[in-house]
Protein backbone atom coordinates (compact mmCIF):
# COMPACT_ATOMS: atom_id res chain seq x y z
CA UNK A 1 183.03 129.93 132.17
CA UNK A 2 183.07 129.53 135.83
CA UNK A 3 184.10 125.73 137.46
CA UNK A 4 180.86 125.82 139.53
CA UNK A 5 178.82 126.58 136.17
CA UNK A 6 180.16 123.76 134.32
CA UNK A 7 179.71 121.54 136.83
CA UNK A 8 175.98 122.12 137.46
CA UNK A 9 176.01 121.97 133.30
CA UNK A 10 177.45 118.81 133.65
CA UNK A 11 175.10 117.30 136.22
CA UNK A 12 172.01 118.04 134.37
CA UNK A 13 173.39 116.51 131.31
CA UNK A 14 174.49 113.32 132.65
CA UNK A 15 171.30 113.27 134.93
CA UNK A 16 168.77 113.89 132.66
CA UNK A 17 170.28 112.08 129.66
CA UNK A 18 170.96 115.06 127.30
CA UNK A 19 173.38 113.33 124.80
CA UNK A 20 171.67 113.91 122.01
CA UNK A 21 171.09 117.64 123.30
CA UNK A 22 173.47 120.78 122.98
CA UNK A 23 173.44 124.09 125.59
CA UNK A 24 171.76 126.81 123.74
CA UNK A 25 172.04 129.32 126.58
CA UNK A 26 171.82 129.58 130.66
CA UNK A 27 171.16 132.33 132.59
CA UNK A 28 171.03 133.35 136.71
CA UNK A 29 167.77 134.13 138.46
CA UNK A 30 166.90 135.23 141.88
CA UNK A 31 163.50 135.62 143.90
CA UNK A 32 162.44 135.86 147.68
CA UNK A 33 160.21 133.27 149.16
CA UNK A 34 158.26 134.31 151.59
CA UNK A 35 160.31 134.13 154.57
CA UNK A 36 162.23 136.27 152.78
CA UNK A 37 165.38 134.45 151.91
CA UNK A 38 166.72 135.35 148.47
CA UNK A 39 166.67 132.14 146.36
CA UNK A 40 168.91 131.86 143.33
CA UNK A 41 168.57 129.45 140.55
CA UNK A 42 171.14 128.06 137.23
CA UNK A 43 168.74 128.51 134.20
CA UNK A 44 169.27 126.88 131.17
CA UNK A 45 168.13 125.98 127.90
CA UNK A 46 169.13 122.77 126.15
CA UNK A 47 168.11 122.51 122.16
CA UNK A 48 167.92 118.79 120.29
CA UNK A 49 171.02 118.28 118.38
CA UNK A 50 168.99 118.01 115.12
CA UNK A 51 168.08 121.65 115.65
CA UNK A 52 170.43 124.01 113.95
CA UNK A 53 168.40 127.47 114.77
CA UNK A 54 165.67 128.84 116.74
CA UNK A 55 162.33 128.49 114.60
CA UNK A 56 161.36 132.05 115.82
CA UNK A 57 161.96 134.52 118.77
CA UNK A 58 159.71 133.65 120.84
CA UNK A 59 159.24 129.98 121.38
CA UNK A 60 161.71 126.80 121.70
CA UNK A 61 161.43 123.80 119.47
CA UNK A 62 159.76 120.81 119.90
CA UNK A 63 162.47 118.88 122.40
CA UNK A 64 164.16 121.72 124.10
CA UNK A 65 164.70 120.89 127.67
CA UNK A 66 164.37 123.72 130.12
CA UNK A 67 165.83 122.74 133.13
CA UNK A 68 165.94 125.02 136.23
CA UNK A 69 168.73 123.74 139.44
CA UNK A 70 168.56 125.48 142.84
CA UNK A 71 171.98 126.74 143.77
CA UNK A 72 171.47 126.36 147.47
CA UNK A 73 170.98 122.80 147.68
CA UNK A 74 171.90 121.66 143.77
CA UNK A 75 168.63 120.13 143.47
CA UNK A 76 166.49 120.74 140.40
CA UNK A 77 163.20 123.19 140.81
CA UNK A 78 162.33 122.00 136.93
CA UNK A 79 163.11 119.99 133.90
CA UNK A 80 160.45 120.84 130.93
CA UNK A 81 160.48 119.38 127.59
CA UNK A 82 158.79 121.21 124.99
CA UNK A 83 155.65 119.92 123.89
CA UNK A 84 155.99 116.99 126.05
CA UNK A 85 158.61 115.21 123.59
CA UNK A 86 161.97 114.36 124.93
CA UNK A 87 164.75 113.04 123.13
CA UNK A 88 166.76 112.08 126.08
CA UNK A 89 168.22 108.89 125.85
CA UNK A 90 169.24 107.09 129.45
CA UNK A 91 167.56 109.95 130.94
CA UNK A 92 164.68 109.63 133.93
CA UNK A 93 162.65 106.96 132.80
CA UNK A 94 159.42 105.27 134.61
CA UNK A 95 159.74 101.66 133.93
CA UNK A 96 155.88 100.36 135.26
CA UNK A 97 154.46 104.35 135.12
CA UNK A 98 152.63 103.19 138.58
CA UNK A 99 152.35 105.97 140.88
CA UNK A 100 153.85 104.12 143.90
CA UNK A 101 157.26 104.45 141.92
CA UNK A 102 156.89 108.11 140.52
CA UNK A 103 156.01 109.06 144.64
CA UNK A 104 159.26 106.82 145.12
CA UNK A 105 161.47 109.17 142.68
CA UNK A 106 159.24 112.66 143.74
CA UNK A 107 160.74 111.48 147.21
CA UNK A 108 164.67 110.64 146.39
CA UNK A 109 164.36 114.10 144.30
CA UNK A 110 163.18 116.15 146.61
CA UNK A 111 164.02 114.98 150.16
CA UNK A 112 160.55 115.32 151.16
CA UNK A 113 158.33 112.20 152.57
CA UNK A 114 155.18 111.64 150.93
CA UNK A 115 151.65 111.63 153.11
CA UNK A 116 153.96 114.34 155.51
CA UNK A 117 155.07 116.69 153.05
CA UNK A 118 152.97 116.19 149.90
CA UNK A 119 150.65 114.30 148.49
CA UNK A 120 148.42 113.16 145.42
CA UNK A 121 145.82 116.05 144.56
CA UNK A 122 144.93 114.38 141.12
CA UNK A 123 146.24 112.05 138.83
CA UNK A 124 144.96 111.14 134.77
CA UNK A 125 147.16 108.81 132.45
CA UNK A 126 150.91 110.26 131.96
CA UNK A 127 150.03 112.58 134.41
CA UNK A 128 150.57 113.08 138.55
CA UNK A 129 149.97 116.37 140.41
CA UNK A 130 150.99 116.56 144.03
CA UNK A 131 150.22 119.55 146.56
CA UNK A 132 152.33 120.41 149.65
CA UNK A 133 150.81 119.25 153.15
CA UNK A 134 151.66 119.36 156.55
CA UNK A 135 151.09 115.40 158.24
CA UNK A 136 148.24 114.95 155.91
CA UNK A 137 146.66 118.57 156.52
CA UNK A 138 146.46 121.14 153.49
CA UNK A 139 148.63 124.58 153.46
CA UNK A 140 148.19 128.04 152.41
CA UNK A 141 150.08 129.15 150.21
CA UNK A 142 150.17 125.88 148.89
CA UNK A 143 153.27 124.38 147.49
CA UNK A 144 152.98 121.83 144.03
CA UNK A 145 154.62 119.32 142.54
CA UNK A 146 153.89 117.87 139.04
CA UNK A 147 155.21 115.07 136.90
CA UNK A 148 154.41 114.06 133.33
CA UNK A 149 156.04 111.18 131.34
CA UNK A 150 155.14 109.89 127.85
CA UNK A 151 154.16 106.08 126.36
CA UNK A 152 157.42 105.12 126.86
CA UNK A 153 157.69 106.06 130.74
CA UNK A 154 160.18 108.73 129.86
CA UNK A 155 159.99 112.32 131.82
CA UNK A 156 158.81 115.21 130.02
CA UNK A 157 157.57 117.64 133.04
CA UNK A 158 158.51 117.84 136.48
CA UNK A 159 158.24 121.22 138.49
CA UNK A 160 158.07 122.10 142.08
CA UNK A 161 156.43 125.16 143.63
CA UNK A 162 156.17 126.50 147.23
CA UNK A 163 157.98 126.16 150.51
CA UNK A 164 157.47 122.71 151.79
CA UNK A 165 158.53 124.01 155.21
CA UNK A 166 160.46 122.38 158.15
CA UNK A 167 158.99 120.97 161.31
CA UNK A 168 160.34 124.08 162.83
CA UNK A 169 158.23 126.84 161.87
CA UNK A 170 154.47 124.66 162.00
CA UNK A 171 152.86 125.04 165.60
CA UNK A 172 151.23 121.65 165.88
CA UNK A 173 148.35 122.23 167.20
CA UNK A 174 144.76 119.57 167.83
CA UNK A 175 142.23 120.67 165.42
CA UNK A 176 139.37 122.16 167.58
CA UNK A 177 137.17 124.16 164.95
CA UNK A 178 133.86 123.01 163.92
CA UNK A 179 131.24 124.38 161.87
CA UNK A 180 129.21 125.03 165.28
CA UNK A 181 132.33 126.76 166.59
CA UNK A 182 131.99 129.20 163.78
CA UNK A 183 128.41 129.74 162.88
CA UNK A 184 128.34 133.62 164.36
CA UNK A 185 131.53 134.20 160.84
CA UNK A 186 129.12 132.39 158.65
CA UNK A 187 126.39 135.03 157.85
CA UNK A 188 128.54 137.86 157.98
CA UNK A 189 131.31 135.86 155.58
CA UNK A 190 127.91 135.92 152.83
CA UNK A 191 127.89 138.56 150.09
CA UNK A 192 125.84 139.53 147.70
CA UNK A 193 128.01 139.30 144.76
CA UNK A 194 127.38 140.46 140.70
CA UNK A 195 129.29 137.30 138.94
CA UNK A 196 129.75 137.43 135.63
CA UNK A 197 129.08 134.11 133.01
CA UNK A 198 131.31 134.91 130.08
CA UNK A 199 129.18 132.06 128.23
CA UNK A 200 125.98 133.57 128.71
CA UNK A 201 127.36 137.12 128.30
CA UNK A 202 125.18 138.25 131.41
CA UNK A 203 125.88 138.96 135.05
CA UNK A 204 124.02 137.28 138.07
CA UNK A 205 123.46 138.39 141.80
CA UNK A 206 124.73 135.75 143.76
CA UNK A 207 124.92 135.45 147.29
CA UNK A 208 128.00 133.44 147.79
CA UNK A 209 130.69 133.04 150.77
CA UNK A 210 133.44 134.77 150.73
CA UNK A 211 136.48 132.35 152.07
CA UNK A 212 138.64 133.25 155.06
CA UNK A 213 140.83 130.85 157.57
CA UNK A 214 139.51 131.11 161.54
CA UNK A 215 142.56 130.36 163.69
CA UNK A 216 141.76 127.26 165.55
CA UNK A 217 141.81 129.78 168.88
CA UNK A 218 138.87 131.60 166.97
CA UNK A 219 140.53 134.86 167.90
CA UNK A 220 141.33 135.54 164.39
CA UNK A 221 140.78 135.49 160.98
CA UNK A 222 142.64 135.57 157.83
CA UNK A 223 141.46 136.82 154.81
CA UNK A 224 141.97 134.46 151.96
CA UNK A 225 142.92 137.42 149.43
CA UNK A 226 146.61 138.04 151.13
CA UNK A 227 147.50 134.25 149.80
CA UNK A 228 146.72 134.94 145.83
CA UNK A 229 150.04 136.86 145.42
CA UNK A 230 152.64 135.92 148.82
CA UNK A 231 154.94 138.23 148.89
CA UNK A 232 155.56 140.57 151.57
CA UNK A 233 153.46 143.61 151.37
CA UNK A 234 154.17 146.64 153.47
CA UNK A 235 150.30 148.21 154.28
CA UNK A 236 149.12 152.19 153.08
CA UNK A 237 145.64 152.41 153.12
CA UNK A 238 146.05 155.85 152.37
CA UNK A 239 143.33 157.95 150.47
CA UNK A 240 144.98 160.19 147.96
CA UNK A 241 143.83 163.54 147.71
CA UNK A 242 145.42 166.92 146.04
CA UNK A 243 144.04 170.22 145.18
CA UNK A 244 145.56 170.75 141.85
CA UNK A 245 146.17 168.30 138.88
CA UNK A 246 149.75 168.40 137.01
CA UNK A 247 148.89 169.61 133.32
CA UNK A 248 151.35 167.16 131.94
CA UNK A 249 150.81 163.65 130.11
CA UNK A 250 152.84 160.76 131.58
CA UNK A 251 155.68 159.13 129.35
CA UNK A 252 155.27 155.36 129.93
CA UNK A 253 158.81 153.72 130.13
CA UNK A 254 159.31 150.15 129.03
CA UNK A 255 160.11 147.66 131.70
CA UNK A 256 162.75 144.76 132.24
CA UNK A 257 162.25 142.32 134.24
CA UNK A 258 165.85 140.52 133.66
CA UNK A 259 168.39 140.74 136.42
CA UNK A 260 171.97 140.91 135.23
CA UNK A 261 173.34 138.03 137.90
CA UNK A 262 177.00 137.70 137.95
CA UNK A 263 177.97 134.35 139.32
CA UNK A 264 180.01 135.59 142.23
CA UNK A 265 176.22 137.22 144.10
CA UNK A 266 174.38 133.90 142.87
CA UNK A 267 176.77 131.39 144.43
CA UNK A 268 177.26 133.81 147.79
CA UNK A 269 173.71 134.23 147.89
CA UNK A 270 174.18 137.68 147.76
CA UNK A 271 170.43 139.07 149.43
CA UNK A 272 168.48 140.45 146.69
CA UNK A 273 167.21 144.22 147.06
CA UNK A 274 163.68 142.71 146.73
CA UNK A 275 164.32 141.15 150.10
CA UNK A 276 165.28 144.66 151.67
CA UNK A 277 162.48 146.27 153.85
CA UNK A 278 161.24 149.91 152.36
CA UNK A 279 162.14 152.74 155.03
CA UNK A 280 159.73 155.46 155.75
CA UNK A 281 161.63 157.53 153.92
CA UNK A 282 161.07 155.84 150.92
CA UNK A 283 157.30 155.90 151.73
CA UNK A 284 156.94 158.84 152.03
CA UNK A 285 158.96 159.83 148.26
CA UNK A 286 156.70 156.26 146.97
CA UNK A 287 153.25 158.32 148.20
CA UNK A 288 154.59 161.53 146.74
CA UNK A 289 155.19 159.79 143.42
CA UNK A 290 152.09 157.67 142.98
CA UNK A 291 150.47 161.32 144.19
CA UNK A 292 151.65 162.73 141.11
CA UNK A 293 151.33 160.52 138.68
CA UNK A 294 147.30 160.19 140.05
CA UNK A 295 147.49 164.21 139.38
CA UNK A 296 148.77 163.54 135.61
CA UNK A 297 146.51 160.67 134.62
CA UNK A 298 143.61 161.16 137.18
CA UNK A 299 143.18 164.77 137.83
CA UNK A 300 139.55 164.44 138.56
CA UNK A 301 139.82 161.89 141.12
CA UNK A 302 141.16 163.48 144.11
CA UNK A 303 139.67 161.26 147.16
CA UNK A 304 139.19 158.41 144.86
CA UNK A 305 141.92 156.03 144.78
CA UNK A 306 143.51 154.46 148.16
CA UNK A 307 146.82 153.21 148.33
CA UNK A 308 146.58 149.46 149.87
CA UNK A 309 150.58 148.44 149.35
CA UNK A 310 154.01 148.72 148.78
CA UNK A 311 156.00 145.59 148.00
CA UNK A 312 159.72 145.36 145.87
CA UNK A 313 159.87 143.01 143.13
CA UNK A 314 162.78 142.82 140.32
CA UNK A 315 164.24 146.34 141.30
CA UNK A 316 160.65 147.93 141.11
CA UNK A 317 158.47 149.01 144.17
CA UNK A 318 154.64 148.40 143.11
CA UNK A 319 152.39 150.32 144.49
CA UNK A 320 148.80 148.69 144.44
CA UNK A 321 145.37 150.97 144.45
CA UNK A 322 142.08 150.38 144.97
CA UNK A 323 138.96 152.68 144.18
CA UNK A 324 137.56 154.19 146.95
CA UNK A 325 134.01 152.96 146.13
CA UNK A 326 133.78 149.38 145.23
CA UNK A 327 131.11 147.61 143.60
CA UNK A 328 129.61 144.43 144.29
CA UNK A 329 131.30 142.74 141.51
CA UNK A 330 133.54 139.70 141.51
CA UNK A 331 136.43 141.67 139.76
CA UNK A 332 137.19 145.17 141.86
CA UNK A 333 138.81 148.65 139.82
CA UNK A 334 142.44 148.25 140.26
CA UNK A 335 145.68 150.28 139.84
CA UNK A 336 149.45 149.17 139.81
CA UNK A 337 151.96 151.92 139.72
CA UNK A 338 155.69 151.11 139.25
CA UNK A 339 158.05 153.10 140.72
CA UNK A 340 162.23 152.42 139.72
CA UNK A 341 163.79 151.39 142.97
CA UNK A 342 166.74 153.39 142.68
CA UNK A 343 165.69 156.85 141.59
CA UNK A 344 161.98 156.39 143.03
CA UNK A 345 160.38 158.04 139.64
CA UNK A 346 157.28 156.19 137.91
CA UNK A 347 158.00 154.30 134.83
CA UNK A 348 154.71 152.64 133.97
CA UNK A 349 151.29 151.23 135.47
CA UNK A 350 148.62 149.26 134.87
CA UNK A 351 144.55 150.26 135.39
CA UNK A 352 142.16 147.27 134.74
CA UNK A 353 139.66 149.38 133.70
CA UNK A 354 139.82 148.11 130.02
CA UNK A 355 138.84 144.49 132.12
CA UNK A 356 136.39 145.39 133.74
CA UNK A 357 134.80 147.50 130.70
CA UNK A 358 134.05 144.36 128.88
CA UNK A 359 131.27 143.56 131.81
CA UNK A 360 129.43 146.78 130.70
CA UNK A 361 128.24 144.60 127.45
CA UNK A 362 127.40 142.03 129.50
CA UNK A 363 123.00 141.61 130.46
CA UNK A 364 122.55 143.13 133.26
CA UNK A 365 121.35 141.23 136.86
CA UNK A 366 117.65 140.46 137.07
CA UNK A 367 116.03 142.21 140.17
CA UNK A 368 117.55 140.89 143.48
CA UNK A 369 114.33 139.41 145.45
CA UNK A 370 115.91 136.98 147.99
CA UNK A 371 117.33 138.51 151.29
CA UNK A 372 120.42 137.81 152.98
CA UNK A 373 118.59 135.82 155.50
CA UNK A 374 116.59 133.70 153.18
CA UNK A 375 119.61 133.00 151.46
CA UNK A 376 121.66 132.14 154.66
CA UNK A 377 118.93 129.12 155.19
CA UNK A 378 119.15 127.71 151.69
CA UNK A 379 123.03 127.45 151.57
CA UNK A 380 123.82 127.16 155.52
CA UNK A 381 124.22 123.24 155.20
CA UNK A 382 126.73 123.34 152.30
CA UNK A 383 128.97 125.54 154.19
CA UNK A 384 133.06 123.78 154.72
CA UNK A 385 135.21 124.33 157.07
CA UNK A 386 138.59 122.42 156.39
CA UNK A 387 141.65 122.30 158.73
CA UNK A 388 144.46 124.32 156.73
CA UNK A 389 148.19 125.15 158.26
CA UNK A 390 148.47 128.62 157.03
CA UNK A 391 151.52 131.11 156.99
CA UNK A 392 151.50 133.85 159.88
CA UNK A 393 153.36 136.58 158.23
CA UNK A 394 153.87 138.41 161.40
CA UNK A 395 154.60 135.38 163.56
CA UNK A 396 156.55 133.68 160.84
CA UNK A 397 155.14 130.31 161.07
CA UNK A 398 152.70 127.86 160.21
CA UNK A 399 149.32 127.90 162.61
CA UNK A 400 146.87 125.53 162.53
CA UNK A 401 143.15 127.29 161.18
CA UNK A 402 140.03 126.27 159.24
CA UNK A 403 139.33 127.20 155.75
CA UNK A 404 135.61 128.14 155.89
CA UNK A 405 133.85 128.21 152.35
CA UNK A 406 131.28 127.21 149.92
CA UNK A 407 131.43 125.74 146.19
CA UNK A 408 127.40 126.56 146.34
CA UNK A 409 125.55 130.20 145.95
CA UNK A 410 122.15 131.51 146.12
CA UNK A 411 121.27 133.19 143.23
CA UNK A 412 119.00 136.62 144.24
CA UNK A 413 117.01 136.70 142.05
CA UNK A 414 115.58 132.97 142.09
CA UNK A 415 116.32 131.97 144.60
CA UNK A 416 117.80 128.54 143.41
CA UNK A 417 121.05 127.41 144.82
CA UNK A 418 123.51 126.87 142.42
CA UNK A 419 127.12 125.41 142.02
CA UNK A 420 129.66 128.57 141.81
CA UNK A 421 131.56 126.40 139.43
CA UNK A 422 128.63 126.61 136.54
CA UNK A 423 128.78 130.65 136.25
């Protein structure tokens, strides 16, 4: 086994008291953030001495410590006890369980200050969930940082998420937006919208805002869609059309998600081929592919499907569709095509349509007899607008904007305003 190996081994089992625990197995992963620096990480597994075999494939036992270290830094991104039972002993323990001294150790584990760089989003008993911030202010995407401990004050969850990004790439900026500033986004940012209640097994027209961030210049807006999934997406928007279909089914390959990491790229910090930009001629061979496969599987829907993006992830290049005609429902048709990296061929994709068919048992919406206007009045005083650092993809920092949104609807056919949270 490598030196540096064993001595990352060794640091999690001193630090996290693993005595009574015995390496079942460790492996390398990678991943790109999104300023696109490759980030590799020592996974590993650690299994109770008391258990002699795995109970079955698919699950750990009760006890097994999953611990995750950064290899950049050596500090840990997780340490996850099974079912919340440790069996640690001189491990990370919380002596008075008060948050004051879990924000203490969240600090001297993470290097980052509390009320600057994070700070408490919720809290219940055993329990304290943190989300990133900028001086006090929100961020999108947001970063996350979550600690659990038992009866006894010992750790049984801790996980970081996000960026938690240096003073270097925020623009500090005064906060200058106000609701006033932005009333001419408001009444265009309303839709009428078919969301479904899964309890109720019915849908309802509800006018309800759709969130975007305002840059605090108001000479932009972000749409709040491009922050569900971060990484970097290369825009299409290309309609697909052909004249003839291919008479030939598609064989579906199996995918694998598992990197084979050798220790010499991890500790180098070898770039990953996820982090490598896709060059137009590779485009243009992606656009032929996805054309094809649409040809096999589609052949009736020439002029229906446009291709949004192209982004790499775990030696794939997924190609994301959208149908060309879009409903007014919550959830939109949907296609994911995976193309192999390498030899640029399709192995697989995805169509939600199976989803979205479960909405077609579903009552339909009663008659819509509110406008847009009338709708605007009821809800106009409910409307947020929150300051929010946000990431600037193209400018590759933090800028200062509002988060303008609602947790209230109108529903059309009522007329009653409603919380969005109920459906």
């Amino acid at each position: 086994m490598d030196s540096r190996i064993k001595e990352l081994i060794e640091l999690t089992k001193t630090k996290f008291g693993l005595n009574n625990y015995y390496l079942q197995r460790h492996q390398f992963d990678r991943s790109v953030n999104i300023f696109n620096e490759t980030v590799y990480t020592l996974s590993m597994e650690w299994f109770p001495d008391h258990v002699t075999v795995q109970e079955d494939g698919d699950s750990n036992p009760e006890g097994t410590a999953s611990i995750e270290v950064n290899l950049k830094n050596c500090t840990f991104n997780s340490a996850i006890f099974v079912m919340g039972k440790s069996y640690a002993e001189n491990g990370i323990m919380f002596v008075s369980r008060h948050k004051e001294e879990i924000i203490k150790w969240v600090e001297d584990e993470t290097g980052l200050t509390y009320g600057k760089q994070f700070q408490i989003h919720k809290e219940r008993e055993g329990e304290v969930y943190f989300k990133e911030c900028i001086d006090g202010v929100a961020v999108s995407p947001s970063g996350s940082i979550e600690v659990k401990f038992d009866q006894e004050g010992k750790l049984t969850f801790f996980a970081v998420h996000g960026q938690f990004p240096s003073k270097e790439i925020v623009k500090e900026e005064t906060y200058l937006l106000s609701l006033e500033k932005v009333e001419h986004l408001a009444k265009d940012q309303l839709k009428l919208i078919e969301y479904p209640s899964f309890e109720q097994k019915k849908l309802f027209s509800v006018y309800a805002v759709e969130e975007v961030y305002v840059t605090n210049d108001q000479m932009e807006t972000i749409p709040f869609e491009i922050f569900v999934d971060v990484r970097s997406y290369l825009q299409i928007n290309k309609t697909m059309y052909w004249d003839k279909p291919i008479n030939q089914s598609f064989d579906r390959k199996e995918l694998r998600w598992i990197e084979d990491i050798s220790a010499e790229q991890a500790f180098s910090c070898e770039p990953s081929p996820d982090s490598f930009p896709i060059s137009k001629i590779t485009q243009e061979k992606c656009l032929k592919v996805v054309n094809d496969l649409l040809r096999q599987e589609y052949p009736e829907d020439s002029g229906n499907w446009i291709l949004k993006t192209l982004h790499r992830d775990k030696g794939y290049i997924q190609a994301i569709l959208r149908a060309n005609k879009q409903d007014n429902r919550v959830f939109q048709r949907k296609l994911m095509i995976m193309i192999d990296a390498k030899s640029l061929h399709v192995v697989n994709y995805m169509d939600n349509k199976p989803m979205l068919e479960v909405f077609d048992q579903f009552q339909a919406p009663k008659k819509v007899t509110i406008s847009k206007e009338e709708a605007f009045e009821k809800v106009k005083e409910l409307f947020e607008l929150k300051p929010y650092y946000v990431y600037d993809f193209d400018r590759k920092q933090y800028v200062l904007c509002g988060k303008f949104d609602c947790d209230y609807g109108v529903n059309a056919s009522s007329g009653e305003v409603i919380a969005l949270g109920d459906l």
